[in-house]
N, C-alpha and C. Protein backbone atom coordinates (compact mmCIF):
# COMPACT_ATOMS: atom_id res chain seq x y z
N UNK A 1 -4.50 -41.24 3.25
CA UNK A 1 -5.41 -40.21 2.83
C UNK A 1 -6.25 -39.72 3.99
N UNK A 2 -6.48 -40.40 4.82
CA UNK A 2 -7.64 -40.26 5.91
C UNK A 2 -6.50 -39.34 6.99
N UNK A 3 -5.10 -39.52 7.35
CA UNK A 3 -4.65 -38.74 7.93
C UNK A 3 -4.60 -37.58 7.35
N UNK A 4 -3.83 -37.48 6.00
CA UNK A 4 -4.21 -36.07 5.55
C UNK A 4 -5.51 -35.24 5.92
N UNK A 5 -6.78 -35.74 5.81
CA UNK A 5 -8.37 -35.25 5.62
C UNK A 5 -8.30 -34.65 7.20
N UNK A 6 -7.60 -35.76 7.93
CA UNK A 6 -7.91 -35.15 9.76
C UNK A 6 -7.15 -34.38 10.23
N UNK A 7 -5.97 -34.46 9.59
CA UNK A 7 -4.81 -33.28 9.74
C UNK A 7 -5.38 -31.85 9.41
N UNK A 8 -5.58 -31.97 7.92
CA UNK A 8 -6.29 -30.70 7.24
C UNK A 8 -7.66 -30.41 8.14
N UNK A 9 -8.49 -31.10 8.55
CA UNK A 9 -9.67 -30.76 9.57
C UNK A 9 -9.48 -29.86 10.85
N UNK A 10 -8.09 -30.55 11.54
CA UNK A 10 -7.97 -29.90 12.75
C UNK A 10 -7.08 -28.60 12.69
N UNK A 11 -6.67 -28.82 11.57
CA UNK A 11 -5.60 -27.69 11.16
C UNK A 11 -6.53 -25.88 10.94
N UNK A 12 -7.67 -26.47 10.47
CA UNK A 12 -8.87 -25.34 9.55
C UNK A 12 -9.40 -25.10 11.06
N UNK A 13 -9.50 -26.06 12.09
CA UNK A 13 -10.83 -25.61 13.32
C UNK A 13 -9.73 -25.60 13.97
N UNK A 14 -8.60 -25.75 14.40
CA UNK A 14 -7.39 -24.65 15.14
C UNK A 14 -6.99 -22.94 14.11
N UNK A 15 -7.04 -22.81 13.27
CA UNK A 15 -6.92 -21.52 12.68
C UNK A 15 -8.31 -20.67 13.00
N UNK A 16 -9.12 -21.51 12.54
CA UNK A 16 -10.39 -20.77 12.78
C UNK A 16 -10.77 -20.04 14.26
N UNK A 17 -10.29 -21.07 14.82
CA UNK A 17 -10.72 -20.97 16.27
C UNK A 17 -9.58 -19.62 16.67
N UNK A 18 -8.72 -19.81 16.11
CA UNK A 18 -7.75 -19.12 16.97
C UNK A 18 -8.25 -17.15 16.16
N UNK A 19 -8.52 -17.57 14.96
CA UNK A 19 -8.70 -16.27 14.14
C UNK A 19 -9.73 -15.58 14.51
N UNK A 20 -10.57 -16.01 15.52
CA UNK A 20 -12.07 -15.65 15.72
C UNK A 20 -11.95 -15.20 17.29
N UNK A 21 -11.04 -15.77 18.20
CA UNK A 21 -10.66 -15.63 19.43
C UNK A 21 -9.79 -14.42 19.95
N UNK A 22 -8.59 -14.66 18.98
CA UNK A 22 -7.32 -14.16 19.49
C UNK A 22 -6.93 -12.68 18.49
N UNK A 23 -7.30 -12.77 17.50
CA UNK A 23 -7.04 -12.17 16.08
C UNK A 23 -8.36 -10.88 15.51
N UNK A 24 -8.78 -10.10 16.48
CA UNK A 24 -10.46 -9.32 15.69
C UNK A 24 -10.20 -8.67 14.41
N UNK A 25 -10.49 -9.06 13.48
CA UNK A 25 -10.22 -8.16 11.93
C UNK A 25 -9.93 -6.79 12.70
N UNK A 26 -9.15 -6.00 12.04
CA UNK A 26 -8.98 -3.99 12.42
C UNK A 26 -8.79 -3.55 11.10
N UNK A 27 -9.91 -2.54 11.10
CA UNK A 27 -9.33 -1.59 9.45
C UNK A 27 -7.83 -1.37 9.52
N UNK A 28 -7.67 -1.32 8.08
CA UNK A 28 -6.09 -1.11 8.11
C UNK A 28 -6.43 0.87 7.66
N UNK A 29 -5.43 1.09 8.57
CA UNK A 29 -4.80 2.59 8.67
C UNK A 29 -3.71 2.86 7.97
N UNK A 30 -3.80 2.92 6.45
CA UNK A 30 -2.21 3.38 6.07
C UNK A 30 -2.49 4.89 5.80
N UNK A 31 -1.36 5.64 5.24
CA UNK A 31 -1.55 7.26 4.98
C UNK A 31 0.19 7.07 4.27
N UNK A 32 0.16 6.44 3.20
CA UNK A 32 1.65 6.77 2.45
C UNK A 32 1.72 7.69 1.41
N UNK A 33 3.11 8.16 1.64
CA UNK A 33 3.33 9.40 0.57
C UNK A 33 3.52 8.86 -0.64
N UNK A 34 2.88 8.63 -1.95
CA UNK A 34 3.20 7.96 -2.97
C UNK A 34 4.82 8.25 -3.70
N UNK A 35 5.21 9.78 -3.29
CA UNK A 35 6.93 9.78 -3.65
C UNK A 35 8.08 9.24 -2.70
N UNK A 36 7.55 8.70 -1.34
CA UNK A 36 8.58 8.50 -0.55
C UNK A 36 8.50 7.22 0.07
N UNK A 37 7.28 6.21 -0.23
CA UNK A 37 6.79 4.76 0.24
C UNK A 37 7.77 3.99 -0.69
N UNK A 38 8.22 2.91 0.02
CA UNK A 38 9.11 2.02 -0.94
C UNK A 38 7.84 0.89 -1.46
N UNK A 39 8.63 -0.17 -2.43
CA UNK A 39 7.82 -0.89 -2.89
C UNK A 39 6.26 -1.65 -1.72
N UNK A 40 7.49 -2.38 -0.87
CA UNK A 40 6.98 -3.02 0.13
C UNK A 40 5.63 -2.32 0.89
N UNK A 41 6.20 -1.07 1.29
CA UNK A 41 4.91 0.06 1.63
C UNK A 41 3.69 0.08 0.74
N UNK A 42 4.16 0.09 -0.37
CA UNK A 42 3.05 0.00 -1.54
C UNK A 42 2.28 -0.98 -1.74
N UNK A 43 2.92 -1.93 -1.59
CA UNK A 43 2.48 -3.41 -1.73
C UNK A 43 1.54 -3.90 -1.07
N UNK A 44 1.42 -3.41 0.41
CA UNK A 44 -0.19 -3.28 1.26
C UNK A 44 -1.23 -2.37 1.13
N UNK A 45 -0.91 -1.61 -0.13
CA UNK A 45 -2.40 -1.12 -0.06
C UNK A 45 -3.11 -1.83 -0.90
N UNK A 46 -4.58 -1.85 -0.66
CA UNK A 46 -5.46 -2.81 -1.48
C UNK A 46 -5.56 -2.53 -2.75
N UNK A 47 -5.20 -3.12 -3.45
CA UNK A 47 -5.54 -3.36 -5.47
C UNK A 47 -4.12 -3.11 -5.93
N UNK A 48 -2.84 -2.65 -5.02
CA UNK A 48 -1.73 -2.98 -5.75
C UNK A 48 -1.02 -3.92 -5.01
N UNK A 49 -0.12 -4.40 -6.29
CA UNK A 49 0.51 -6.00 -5.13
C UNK A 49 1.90 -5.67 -5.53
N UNK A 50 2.55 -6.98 -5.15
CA UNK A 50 4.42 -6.74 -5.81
C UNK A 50 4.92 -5.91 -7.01
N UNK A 51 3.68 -6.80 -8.43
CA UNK A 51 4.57 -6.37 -9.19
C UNK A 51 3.92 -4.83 -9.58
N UNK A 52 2.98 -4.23 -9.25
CA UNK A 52 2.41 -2.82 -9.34
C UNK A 52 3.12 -1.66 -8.24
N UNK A 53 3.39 -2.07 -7.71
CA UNK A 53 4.43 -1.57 -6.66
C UNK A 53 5.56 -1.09 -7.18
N UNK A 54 6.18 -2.32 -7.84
CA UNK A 54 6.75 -2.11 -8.32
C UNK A 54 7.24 -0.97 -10.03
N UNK A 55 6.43 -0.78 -10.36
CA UNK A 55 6.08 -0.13 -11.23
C UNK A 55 5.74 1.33 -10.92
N UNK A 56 5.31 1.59 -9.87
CA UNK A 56 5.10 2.53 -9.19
C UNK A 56 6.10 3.15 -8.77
N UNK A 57 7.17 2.57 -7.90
CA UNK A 57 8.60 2.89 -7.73
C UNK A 57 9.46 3.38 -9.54
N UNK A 58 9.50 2.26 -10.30
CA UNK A 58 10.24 2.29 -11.35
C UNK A 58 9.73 3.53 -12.00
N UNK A 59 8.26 3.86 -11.50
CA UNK A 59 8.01 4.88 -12.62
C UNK A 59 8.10 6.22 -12.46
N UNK A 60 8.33 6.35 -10.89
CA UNK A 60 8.65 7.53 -9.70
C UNK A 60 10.21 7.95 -10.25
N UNK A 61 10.68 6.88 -10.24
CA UNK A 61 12.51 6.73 -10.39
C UNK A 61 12.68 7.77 -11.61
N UNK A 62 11.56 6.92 -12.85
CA UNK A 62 12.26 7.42 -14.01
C UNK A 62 11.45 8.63 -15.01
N UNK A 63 10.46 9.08 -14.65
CA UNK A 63 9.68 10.00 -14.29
C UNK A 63 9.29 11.74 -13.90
N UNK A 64 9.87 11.54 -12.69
CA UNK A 64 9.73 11.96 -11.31
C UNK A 64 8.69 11.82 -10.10
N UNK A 65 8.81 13.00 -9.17
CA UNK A 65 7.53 12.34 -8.34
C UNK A 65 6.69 12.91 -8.93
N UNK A 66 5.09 12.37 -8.06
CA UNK A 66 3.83 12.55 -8.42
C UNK A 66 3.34 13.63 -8.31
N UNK A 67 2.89 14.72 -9.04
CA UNK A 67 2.33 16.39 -8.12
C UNK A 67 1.05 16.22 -7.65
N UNK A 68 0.55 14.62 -7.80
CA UNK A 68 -0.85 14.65 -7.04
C UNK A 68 -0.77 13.03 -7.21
N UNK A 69 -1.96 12.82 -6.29
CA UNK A 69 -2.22 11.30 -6.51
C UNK A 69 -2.47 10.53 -7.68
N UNK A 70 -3.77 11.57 -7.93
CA UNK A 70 -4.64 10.74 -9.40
C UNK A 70 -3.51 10.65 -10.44
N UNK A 71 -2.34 10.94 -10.43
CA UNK A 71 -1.05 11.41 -11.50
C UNK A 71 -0.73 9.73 -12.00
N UNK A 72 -0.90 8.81 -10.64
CA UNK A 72 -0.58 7.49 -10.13
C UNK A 72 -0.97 6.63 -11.45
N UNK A 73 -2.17 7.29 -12.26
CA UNK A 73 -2.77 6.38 -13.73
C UNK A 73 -1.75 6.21 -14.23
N UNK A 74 -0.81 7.05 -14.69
CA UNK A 74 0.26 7.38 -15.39
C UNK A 74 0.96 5.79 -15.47
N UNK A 75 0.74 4.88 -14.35
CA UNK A 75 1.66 3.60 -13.77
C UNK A 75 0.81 2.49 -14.94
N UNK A 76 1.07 1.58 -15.02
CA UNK A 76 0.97 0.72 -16.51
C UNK A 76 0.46 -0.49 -15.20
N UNK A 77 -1.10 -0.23 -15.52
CA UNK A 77 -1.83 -1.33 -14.89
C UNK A 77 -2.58 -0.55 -13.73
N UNK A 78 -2.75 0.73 -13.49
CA UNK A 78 -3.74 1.46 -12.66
C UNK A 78 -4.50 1.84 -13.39
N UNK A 79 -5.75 2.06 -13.19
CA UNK A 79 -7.07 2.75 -13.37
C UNK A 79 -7.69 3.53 -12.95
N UNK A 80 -8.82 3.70 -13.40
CA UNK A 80 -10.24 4.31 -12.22
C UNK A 80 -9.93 3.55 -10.99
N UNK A 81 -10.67 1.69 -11.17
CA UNK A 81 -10.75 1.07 -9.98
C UNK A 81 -9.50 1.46 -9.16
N UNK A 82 -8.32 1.04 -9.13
CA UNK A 82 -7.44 1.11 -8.33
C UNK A 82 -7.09 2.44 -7.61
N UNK A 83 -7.22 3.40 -8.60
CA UNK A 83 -7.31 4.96 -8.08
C UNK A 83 -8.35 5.44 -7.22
N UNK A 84 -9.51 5.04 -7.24
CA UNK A 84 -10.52 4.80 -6.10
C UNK A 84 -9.54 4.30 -4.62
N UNK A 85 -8.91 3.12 -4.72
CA UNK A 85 -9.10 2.70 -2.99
C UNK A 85 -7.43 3.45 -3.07
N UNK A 86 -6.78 3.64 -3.82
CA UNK A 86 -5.38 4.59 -3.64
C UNK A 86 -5.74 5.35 -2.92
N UNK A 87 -6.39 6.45 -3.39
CA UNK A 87 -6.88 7.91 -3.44
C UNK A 87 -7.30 8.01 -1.48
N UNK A 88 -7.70 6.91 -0.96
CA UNK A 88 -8.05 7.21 0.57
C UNK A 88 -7.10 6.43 1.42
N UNK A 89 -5.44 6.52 0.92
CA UNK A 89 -4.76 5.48 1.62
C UNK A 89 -3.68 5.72 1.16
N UNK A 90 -3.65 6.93 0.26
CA UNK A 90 -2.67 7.39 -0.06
C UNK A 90 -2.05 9.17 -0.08
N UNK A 91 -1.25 9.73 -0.61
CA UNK A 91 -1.20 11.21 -0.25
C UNK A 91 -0.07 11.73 -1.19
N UNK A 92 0.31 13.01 -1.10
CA UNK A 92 1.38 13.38 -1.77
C UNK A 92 1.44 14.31 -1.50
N UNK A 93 2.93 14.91 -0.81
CA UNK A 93 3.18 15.85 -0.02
C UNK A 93 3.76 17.28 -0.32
N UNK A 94 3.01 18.32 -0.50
CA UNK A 94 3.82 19.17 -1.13
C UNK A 94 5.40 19.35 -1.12
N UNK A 95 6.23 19.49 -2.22
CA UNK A 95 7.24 19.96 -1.55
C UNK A 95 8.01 20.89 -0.97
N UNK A 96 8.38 20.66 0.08
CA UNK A 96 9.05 22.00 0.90
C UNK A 96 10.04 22.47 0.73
N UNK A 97 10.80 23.45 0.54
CA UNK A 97 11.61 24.51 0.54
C UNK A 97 13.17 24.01 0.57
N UNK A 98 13.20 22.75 1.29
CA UNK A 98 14.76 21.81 1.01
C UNK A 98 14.31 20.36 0.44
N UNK A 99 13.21 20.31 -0.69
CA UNK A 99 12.91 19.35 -1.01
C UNK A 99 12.53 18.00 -0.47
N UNK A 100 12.95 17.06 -1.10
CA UNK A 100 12.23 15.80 -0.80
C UNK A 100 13.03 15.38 0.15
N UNK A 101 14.28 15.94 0.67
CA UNK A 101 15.06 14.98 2.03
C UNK A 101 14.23 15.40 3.26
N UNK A 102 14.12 16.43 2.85
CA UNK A 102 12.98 17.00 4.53
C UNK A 102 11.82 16.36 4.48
N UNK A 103 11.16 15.54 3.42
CA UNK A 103 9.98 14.79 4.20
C UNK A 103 10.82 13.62 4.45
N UNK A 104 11.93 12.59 4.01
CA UNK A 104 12.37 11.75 4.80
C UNK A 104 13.01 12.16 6.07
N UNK A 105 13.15 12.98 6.43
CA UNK A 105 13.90 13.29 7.72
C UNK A 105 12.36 13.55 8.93
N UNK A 106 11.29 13.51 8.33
CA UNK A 106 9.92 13.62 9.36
C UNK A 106 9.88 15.36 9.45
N UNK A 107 10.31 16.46 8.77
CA UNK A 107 9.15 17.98 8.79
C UNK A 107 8.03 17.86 8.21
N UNK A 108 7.25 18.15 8.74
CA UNK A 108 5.86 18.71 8.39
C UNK A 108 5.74 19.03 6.95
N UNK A 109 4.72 18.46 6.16
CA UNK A 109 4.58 18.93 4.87
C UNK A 109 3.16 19.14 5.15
N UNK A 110 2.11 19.51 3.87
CA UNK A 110 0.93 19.82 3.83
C UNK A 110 0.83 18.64 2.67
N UNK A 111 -0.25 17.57 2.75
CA UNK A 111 -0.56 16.56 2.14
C UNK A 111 -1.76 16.94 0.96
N UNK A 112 -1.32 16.65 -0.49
CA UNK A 112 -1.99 17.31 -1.44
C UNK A 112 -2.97 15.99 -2.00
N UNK A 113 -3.96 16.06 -1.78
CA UNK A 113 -4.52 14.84 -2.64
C UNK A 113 -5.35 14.39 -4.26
């Protein structure tokens, strides 16, 4: 037991140490298109996780895409709260003139929020 306790001790003041040294917290910078982010993409923004992500995709799929962000309630388990930290970390891109392959191919869209 006492190795465990010293293991786990040096284990917490080597992470610590190293997280405080080597590691400076950085805002996270995302800007995803809510019709063209895969799950995984989704999955790092704050207040949705795997399985909301997921739902998000499934609901894009069967649906269509979003004509705006706030549309995103529509997903089974978003809200106000979650639509709050979406809404500055997320986007939705008008669509252009050869549709949705031209924002995967990287043209310029105008981002509708």
């Amino acid at each position: 037991m006492m190795v465990v306790l010293a293991t786990s001790a040096f284990a917490t003041a080597w992470v610590a140490g190293r997280k405080d040294t080597n590691f400076p917290p950085r805002p996270i910078n995302l800007q995803l298109d809510l019709n063209l982010a895969s799950e995984t993409e989704l999955s790092l923004v704050p207040g949705i996780g795997q399985i909301t992500a997921r739902r998000i995709v499934e609901n894009r799929n069967r649906l269509g895409d979003f004509d705006s962000v706030g549309q995103v309630v529509r997903v089974h388990g978003i809200g106000p709260k979650t639509l709050d930290q979406v809404q500055n970390l997320c986007f939705v891109a008008e669509p252009s003139s050869q549709g949705r392959l031209a924002g995967r191919l990287g043209e310029t869209e105008t981002p509708r929020r």
